[in-house]
Protein backbone atom coordinates (compact mmCIF):
# COMPACT_ATOMS: atom_id res chain seq x y z
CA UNK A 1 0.00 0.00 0.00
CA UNK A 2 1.53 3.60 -1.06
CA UNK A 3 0.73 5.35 1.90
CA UNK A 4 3.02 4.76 4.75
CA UNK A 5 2.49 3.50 8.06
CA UNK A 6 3.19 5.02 11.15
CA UNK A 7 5.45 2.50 12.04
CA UNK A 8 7.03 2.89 8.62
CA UNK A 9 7.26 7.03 8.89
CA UNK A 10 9.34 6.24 12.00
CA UNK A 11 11.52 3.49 10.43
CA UNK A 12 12.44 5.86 7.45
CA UNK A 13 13.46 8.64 9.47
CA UNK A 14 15.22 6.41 12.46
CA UNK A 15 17.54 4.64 9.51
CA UNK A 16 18.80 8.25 8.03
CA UNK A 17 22.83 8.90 8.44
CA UNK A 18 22.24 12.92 7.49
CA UNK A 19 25.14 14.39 10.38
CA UNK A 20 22.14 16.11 12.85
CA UNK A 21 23.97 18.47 15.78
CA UNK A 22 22.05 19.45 18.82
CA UNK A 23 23.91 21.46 20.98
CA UNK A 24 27.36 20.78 19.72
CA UNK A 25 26.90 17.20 19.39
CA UNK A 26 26.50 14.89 16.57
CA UNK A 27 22.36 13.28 17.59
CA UNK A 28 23.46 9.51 17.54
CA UNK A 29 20.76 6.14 17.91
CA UNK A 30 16.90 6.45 16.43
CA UNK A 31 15.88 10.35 16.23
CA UNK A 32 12.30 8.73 17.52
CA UNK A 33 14.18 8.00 20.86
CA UNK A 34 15.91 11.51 20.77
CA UNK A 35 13.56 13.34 23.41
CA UNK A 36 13.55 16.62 20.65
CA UNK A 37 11.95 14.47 18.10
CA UNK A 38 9.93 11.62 19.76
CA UNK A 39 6.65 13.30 20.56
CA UNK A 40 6.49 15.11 16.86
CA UNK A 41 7.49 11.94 15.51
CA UNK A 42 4.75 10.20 17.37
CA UNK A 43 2.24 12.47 16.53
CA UNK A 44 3.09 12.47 12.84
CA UNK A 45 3.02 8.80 13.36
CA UNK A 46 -0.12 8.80 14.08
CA UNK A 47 -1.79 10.96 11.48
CA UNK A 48 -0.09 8.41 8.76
CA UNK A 49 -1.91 5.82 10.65
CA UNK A 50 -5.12 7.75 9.94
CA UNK A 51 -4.58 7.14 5.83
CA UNK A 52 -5.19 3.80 6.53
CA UNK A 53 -8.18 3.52 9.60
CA UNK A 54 -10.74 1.54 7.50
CA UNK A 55 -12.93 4.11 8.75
CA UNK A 56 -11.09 7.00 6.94
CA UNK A 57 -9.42 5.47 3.98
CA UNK A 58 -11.85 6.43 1.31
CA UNK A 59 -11.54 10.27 2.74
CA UNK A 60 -8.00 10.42 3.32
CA UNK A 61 -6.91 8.55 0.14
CA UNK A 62 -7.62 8.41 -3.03
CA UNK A 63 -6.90 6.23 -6.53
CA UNK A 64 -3.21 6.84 -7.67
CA UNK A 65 -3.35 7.40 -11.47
CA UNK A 66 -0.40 5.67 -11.30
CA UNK A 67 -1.29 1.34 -10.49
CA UNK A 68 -5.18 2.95 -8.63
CA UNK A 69 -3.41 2.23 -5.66
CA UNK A 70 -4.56 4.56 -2.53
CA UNK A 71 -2.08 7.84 -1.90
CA UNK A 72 -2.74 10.19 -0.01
CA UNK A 73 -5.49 13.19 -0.46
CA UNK A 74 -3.28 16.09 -0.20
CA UNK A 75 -1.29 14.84 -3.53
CA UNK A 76 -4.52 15.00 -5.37
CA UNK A 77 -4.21 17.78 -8.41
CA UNK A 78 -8.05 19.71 -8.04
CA UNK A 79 -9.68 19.49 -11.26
CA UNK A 80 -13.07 20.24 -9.54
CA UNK A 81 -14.93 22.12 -6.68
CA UNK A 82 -15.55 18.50 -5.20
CA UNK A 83 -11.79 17.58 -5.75
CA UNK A 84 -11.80 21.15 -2.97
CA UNK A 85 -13.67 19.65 -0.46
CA UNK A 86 -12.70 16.11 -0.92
CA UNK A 87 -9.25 17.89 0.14
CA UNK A 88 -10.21 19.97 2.63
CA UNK A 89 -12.04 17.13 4.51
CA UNK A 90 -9.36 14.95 4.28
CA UNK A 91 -7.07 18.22 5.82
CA UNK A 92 -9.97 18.70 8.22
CA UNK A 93 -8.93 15.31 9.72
CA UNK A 94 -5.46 15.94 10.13
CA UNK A 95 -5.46 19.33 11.19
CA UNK A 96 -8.02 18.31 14.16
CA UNK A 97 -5.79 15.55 14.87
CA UNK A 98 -2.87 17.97 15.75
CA UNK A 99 -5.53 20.71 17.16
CA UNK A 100 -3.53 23.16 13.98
CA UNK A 101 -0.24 23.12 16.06
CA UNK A 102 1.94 21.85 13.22
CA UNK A 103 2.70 24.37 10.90
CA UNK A 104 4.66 21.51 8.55
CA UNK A 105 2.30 18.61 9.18
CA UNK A 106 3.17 16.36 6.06
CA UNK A 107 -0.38 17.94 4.27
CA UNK A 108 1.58 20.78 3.59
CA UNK A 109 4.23 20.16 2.03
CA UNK A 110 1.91 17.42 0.18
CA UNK A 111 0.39 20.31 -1.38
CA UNK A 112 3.13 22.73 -2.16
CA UNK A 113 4.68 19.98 -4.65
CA UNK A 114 1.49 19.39 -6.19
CA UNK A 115 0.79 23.02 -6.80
CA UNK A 116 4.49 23.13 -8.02
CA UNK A 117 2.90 20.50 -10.17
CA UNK A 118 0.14 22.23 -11.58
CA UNK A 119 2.60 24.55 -12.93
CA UNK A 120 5.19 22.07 -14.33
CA UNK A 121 3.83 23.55 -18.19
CA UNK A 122 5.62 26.60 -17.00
CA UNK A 123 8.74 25.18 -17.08
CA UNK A 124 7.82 23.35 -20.18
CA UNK A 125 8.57 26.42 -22.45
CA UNK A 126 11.92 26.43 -21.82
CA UNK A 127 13.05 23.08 -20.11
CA UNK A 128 10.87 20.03 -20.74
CA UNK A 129 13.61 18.12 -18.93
CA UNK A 130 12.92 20.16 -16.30
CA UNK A 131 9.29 19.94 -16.70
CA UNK A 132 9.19 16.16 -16.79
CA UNK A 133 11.69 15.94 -14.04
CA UNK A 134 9.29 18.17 -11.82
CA UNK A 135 6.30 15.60 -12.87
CA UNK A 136 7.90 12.57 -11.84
CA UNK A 137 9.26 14.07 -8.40
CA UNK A 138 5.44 14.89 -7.68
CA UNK A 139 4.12 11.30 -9.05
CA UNK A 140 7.40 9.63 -6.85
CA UNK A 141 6.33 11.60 -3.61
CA UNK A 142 2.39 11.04 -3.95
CA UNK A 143 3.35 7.06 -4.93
CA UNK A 144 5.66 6.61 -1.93
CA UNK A 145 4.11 8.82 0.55
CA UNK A 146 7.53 11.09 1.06
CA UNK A 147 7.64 13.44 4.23
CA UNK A 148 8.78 16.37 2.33
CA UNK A 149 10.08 19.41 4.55
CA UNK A 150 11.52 22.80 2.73
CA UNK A 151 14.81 25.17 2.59
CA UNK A 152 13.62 28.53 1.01
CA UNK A 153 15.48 30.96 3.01
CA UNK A 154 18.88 32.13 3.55
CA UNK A 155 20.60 33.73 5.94
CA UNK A 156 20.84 37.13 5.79
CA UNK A 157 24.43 37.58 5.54
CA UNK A 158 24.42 34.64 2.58
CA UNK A 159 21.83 37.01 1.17
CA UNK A 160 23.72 40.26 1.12
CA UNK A 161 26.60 38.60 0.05
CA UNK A 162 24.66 37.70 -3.45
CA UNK A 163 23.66 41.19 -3.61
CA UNK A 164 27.07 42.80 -2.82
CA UNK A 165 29.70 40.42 -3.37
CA UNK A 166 31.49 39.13 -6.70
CA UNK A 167 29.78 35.70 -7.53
CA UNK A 168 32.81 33.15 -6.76
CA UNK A 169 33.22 35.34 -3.59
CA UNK A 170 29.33 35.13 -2.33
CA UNK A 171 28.82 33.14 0.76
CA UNK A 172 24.85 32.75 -0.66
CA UNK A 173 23.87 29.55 -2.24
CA UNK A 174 24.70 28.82 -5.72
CA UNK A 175 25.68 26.67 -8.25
CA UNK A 176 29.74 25.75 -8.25
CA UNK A 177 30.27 23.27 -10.46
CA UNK A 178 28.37 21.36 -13.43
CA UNK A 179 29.07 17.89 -13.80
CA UNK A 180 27.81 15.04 -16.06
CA UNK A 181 25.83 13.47 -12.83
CA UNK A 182 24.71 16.59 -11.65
CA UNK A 183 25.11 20.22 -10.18
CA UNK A 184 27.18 21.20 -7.21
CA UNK A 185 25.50 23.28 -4.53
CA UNK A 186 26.62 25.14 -1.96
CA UNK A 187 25.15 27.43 0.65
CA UNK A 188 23.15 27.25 3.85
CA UNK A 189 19.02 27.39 4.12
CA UNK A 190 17.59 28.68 7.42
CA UNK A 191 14.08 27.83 8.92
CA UNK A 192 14.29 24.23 7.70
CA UNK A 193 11.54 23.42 9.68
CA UNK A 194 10.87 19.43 10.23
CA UNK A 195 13.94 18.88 7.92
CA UNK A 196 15.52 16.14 10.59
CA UNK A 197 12.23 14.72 10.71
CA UNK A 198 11.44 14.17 7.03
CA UNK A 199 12.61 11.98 4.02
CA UNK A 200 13.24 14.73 1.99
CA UNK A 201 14.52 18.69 1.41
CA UNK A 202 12.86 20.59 -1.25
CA UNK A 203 15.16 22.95 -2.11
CA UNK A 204 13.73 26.39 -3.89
CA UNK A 205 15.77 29.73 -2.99
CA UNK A 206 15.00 33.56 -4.15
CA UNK A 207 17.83 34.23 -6.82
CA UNK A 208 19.57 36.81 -6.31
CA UNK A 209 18.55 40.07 -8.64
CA UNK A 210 21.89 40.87 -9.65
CA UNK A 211 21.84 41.01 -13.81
CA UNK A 212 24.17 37.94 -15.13
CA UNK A 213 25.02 37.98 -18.78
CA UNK A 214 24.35 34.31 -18.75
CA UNK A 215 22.69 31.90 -16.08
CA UNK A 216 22.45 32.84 -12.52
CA UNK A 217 24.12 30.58 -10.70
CA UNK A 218 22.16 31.66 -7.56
CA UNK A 219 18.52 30.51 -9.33
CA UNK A 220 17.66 26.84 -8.78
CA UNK A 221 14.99 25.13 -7.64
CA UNK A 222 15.77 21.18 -6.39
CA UNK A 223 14.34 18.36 -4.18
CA UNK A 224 16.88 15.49 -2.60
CA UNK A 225 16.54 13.14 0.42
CA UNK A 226 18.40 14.23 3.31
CA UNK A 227 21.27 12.03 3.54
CA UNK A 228 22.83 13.11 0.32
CA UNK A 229 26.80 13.59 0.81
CA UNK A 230 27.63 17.06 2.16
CA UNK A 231 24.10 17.76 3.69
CA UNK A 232 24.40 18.64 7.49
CA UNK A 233 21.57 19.63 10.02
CA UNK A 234 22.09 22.06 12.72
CA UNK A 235 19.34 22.52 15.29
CA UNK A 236 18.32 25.09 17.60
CA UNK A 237 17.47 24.37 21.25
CA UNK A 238 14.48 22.45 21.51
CA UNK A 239 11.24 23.03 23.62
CA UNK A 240 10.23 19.59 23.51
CA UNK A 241 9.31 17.47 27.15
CA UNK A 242 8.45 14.24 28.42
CA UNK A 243 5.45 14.67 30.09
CA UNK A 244 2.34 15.35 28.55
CA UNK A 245 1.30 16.43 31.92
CA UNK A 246 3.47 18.92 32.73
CA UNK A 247 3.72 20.10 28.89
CA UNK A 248 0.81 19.39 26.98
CA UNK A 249 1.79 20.43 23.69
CA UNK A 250 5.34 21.01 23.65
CA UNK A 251 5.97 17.36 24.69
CA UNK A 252 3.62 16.37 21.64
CA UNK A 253 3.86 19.28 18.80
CA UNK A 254 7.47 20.79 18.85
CA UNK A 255 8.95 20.65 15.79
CA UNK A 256 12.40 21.22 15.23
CA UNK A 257 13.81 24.08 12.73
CA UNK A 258 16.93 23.65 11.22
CA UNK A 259 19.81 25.07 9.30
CA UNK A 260 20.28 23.15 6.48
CA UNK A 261 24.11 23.27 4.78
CA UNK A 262 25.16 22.17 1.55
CA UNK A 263 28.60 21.60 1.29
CA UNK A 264 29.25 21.05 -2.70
CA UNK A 265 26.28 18.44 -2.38
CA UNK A 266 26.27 16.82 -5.87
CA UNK A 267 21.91 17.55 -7.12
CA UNK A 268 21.18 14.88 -9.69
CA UNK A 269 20.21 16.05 -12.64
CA UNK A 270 16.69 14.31 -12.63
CA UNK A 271 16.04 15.99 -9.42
CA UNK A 272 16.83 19.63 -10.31
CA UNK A 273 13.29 21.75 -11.64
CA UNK A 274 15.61 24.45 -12.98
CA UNK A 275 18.54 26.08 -13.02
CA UNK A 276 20.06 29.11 -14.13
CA UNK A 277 17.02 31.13 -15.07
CA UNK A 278 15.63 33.94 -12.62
CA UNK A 279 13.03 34.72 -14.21
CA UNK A 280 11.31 31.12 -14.63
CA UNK A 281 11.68 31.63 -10.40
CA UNK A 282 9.08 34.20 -10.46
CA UNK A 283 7.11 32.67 -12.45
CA UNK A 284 7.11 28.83 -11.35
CA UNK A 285 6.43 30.58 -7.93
CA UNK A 286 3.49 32.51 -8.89
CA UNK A 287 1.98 30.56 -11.78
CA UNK A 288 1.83 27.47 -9.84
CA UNK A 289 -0.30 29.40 -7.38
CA UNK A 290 1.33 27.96 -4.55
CA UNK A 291 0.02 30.36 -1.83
CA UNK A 292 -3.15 29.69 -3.04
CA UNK A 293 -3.06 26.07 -3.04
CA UNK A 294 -0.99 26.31 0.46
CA UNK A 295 -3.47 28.70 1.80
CA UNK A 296 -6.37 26.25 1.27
CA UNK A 297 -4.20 23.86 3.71
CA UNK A 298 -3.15 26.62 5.93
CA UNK A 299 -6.93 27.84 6.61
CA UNK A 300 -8.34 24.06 7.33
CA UNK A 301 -5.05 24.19 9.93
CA UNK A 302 -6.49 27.92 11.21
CA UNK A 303 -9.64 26.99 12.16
CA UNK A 304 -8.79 23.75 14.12
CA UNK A 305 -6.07 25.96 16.15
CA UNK A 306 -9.18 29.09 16.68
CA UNK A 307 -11.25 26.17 18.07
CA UNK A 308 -9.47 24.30 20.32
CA UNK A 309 -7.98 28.14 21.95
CA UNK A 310 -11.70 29.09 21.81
CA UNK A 311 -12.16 25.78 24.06
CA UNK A 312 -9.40 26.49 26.48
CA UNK A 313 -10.65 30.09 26.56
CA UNK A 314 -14.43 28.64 27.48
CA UNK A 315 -12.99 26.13 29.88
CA UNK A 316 -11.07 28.68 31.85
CA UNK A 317 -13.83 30.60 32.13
CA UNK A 318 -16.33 27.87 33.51
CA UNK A 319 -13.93 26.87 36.13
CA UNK A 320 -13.22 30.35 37.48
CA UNK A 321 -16.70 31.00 37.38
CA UNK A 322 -16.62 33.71 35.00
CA UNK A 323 -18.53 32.81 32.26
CA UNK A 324 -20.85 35.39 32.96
CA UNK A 325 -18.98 38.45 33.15
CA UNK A 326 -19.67 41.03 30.89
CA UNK A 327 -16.39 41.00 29.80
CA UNK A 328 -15.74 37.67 29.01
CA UNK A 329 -18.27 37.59 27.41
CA UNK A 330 -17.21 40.19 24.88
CA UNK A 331 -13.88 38.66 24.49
CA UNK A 332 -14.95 35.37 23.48
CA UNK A 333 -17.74 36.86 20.92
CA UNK A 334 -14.57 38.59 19.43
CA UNK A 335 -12.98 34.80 18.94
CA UNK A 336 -16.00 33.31 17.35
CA UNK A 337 -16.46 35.99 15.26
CA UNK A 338 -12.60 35.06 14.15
CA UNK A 339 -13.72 31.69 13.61
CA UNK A 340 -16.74 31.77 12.04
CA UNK A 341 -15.20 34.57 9.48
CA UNK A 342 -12.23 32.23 8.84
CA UNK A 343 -15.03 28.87 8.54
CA UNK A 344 -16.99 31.42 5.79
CA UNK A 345 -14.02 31.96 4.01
CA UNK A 346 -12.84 28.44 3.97
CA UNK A 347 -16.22 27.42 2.30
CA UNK A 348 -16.02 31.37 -0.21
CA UNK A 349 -12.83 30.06 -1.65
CA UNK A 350 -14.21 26.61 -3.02
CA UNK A 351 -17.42 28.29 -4.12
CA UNK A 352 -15.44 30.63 -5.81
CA UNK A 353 -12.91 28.52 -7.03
CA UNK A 354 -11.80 29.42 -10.61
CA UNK A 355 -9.79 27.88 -14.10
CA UNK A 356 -5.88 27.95 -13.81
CA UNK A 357 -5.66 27.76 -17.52
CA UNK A 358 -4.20 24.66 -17.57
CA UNK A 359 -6.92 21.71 -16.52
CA UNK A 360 -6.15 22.41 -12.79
CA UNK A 361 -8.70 24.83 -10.71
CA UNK A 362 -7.95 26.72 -7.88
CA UNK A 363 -9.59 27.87 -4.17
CA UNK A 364 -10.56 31.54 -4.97
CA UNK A 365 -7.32 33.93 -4.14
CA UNK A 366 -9.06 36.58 -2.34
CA UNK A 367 -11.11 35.04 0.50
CA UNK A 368 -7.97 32.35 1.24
CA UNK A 369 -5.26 35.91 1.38
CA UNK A 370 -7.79 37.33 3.83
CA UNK A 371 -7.75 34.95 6.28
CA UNK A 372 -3.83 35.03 5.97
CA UNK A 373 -4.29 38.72 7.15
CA UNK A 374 -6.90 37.73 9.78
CA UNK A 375 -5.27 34.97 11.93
CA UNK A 376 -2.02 36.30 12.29
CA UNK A 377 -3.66 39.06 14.08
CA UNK A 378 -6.85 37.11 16.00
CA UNK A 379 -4.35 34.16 17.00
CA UNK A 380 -2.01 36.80 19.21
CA UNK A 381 -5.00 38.24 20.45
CA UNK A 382 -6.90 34.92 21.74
CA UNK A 383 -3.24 33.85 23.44
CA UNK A 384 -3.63 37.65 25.14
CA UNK A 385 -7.46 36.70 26.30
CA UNK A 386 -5.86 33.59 28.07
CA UNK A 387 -3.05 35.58 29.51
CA UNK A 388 -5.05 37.97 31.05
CA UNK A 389 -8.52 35.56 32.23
CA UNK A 390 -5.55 33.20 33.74
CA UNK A 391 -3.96 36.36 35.91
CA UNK A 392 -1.57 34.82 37.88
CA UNK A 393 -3.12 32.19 38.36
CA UNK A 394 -0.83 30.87 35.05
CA UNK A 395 2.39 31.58 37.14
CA UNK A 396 1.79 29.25 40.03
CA UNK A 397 1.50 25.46 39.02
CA UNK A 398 2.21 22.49 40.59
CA UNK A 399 3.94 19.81 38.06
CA UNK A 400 2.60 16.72 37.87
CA UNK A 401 5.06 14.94 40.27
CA UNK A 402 3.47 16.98 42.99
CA UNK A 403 0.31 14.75 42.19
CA UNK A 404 2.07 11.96 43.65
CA UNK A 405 3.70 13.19 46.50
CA UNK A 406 2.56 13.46 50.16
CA UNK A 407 1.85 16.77 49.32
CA UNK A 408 -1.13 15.55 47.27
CA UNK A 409 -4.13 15.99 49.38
CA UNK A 410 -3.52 19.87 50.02
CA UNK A 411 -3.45 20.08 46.25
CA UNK A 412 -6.51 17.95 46.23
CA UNK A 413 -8.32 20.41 48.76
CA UNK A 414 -6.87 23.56 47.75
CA UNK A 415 -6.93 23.53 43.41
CA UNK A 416 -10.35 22.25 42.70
CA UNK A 417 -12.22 24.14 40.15
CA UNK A 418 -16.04 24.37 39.62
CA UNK A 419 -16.65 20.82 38.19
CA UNK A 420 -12.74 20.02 38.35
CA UNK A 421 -10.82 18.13 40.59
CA UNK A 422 -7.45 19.42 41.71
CA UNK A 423 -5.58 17.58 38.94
CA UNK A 424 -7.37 18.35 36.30
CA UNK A 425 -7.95 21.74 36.59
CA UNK A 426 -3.85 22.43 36.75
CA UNK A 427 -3.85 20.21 33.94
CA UNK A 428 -5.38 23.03 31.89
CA UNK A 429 -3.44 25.89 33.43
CA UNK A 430 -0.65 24.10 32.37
CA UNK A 431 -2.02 23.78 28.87
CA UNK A 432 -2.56 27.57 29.11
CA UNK A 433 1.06 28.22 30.65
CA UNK A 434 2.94 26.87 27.39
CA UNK A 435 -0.12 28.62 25.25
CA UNK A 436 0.48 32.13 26.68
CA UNK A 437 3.88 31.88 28.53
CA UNK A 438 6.03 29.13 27.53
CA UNK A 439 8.62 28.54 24.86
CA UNK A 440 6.61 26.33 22.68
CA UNK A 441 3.68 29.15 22.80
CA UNK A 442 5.74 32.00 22.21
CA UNK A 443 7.49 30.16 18.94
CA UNK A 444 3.54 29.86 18.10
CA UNK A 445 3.01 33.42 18.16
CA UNK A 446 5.87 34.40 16.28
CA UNK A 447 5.54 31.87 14.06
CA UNK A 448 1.98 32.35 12.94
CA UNK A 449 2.64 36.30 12.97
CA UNK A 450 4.80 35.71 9.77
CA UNK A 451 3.67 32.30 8.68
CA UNK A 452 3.45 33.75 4.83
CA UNK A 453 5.52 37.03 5.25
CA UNK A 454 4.96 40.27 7.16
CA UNK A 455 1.81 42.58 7.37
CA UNK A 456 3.02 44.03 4.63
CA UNK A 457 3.55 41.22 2.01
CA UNK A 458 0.50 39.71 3.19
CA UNK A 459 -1.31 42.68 2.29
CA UNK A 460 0.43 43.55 -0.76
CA UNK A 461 -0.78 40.08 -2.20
CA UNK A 462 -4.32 40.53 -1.26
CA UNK A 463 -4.23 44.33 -2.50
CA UNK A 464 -2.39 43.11 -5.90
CA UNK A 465 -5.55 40.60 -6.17
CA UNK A 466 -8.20 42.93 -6.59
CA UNK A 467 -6.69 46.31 -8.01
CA UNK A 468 -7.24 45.79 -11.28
CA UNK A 469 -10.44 44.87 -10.56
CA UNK A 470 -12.94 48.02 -11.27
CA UNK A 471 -16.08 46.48 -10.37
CA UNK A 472 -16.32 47.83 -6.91
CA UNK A 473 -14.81 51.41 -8.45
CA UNK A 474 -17.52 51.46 -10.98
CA UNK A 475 -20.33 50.61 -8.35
CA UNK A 476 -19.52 54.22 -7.09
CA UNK A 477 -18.80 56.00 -10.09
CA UNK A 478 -22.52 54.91 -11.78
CA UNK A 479 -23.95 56.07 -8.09
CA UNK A 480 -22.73 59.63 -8.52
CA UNK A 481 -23.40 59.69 -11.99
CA UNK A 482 -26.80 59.75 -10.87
CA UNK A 483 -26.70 62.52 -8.05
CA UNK A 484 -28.71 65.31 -9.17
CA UNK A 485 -30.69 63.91 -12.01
């Protein structure tokens, strides 16, 4: 059966020899017994599971066109509104799985190399190498269920150093070589995130804008499996615990960013999308639609996150007795109203959906870029709602070996809730201590602040949507046309 196991996810990633350092040390053994990647990895583990539950199989998979074997849902290419919501329901399931704490859960990346995909005619004009090389990546992750994470960004010195420096001085990542086998690469990726928890690196960089009289060696766009020759992950410190207790979500959702470094990796050539050509980056990037496509992932992931805060936020409030209060009141009407906007747009973009030109159909851009404007603002301000019904309350928490102390009983006596005993009702201040004031939580906020860029870009895509649309300009002008007649 194409799509994996959990057991098998875990096998795959526990026999990779990719050099992994965590805090100046090389990680040796199974990653899944490594305490910063066993509770992702288990998690994960069991959303692959889920492809298979004979309950779920005919939502979460469908026929590859391949041998009709099942693959999973996320690989599926839209040709249809249905083909939408087949997707989105099959997302649905995952996302509510993980309560929309994994920002790389496999969907994802599932769907960024099927947009990619989509747009493989792009590439056709000028490459059909490339093209076909693209096609058979996609077919070869959909048939073999890949865990795919992504290197688009450098580091900002790497980046300047494209811009400023001469090109066999720049530190950023380029092409060095050209060999009969393949190209040579070399250069460092931040923000890697899941990379030493997934099969493979796609590998897609913003060229540097410098004019080149020839082929930019800093344009490429390339996927490989992580224990290619000269490929080395770096880590940074990890918020990840064993007790699911004591840290409910950090001990189950952390995933790990990492550096990625190429060290004159050798790229096959079969593996490499293109090379050499800025301007094909631009426009593989925006003609496959890939923040569209992505964005009908990212909102399913949205709303499972808005719901289960807007359950913690309900729950705190019923055991402090303040359900009530005027002003609790008001703060939770401004969540649902997040929710139910971002639910609304969810189901706009499919009944919008329109023709990429090319036999594919895409979610509706607008209502998808809207809601990438509206969470990264509502999310903040729900973790603020918990931060300031919890008072300081949040601050002092007994840790689950308390529970099982002689101390006990004066816990039992003195932390009951309304409708809570003593254990469970720390149990969710703890959940809201790592949501409002932990490590995992703040990475949360920061990281669904710029999950597709800054205020800015965010905005600039949604405001590059609809100004050449006049529709809403000519609404007014045949108004006033009217005044005084």
């Amino acid at each position: 059966m194409p799509v994996k196991s959990g057991k098998q996810y875990i096998e795959r990633i526990d026999a990779q020899t990719v050099p992994c350092w965590y805090k100046g040390e090389l990680v040796t053994g199974k990653r899944s017994e490594h305490f910063a990647f066993a509770g992702l990895m288990q998690t994960q583990a069991k959303l692959y599971d889920l492809q298979s539950d004979p309950h779920l199989i005919d939502t979460m998979t469908y026929a590859s066109p391949a041998d009709g074997k099942p693959v999973g849902m996320s690989f599926l290419p839209p040709t249809s509104v249905d083909d939408l919501r087949r997707r989105r329901e099959a997302m649905n399931i995952w996302s509510g799985t993980h309560h929309g704490f994994l920002g790389r859960s496999p969907d994802y990346m599932n769907t960024a190399i099927m947009a990619f995909y989509t747009g493989a005619d792009i590439i056709e004009e000028v490459s059909p190498q490339y093209a076909e090389n693209l096609r058979n990546y996609y077919a070869y992750c959909r048939d073999n269920d890949i865990t795919l994470s992504h290197a688009f960004i450098q580091p900002h010195a790497s980046k300047m150093s494209g811009l400023l420096d001469a090109t066999e001085d720049a530190i950023a990542a380029k092409v060095v070589d050209r060999t009969e086998e393949g190209l040579i690469i070399n250069g460092a990726f931040m923000m890697a995130t899941q990379a030493a928890t997934s099969d493979e690196i796609l590998v897609y960089p913003s060229p540097s804008p410098a004019p080149f009289d020839d082929e930019n060696p800093f344009a490429f766009a390339f996927a490989v499996p992580n224990d290619l020759p000269g490929i080395s992950l770096i880590c940074r410190d990890t918020y990840a615990a064993e007790s699911n207790f004591n840290y409910p979500l950090s001990s189950r959702y952390e995933e790990m960013d990492n550096i990625v470094i190429f060290d004159h990796v050798l790229v096959p050539h079969e593996r490499i999308f293109f090379a050499g050509n800025e301007e094909l980056s631009g426009r593989l990037f925006s003609g496959s639609h890939f923040h569209i496509h992505a964005g009908h992932q990212v909102i399913c992931r949205y709303i499972a996150k808005t719901e289960f805060v807007l359950g913690t936020i309900q729950l705190l409030a019923d055991t402090l007795d303040q359900a009530a209060e005027t002003h609790v009141i008001e703060k939770t009407a401004r969540v649902l109203t997040g929710l139910e906007s971002l639910k609304a747009l969810a189901l706009a973009a499919e009944a919008g959906a329109i023709d990429d030109g090319r036999g594919f159909i895409i979610p509706a851009p607008k209502p998808l870029m809207a809601a990438n404007l509206l969470f990264p603002k509502l999310y903040p301000e729900m973790i603020e709602i918990l931060q300031l019904l919890g008072s300081s309350g949040v601050i002092m928490v007994p840790q689950e070996e308390e529970f099982r102390s002689d101390i006990a009983p004066h816990l039992d006596t003195y932390l009951r809730g309304t409708d809570m005993v003593s254990q469970e009702r720390t149990a969710l201040f703890r959940l809201i201590w790592e949501l409002g004031a932990g490590s995992f939580g703040g990475r949360q906020t920061q990281f669904e602040r710029f999950f597709f860029g800054n205020t800015i870009t965010v905005s600039n895509r949604l405001y590059s949507a609809v100004s050449a649309d006049q529709s809403y300009r000519q609404l007014v002008r045949k108004f006033i046309s009217k005044t005084g007649k």
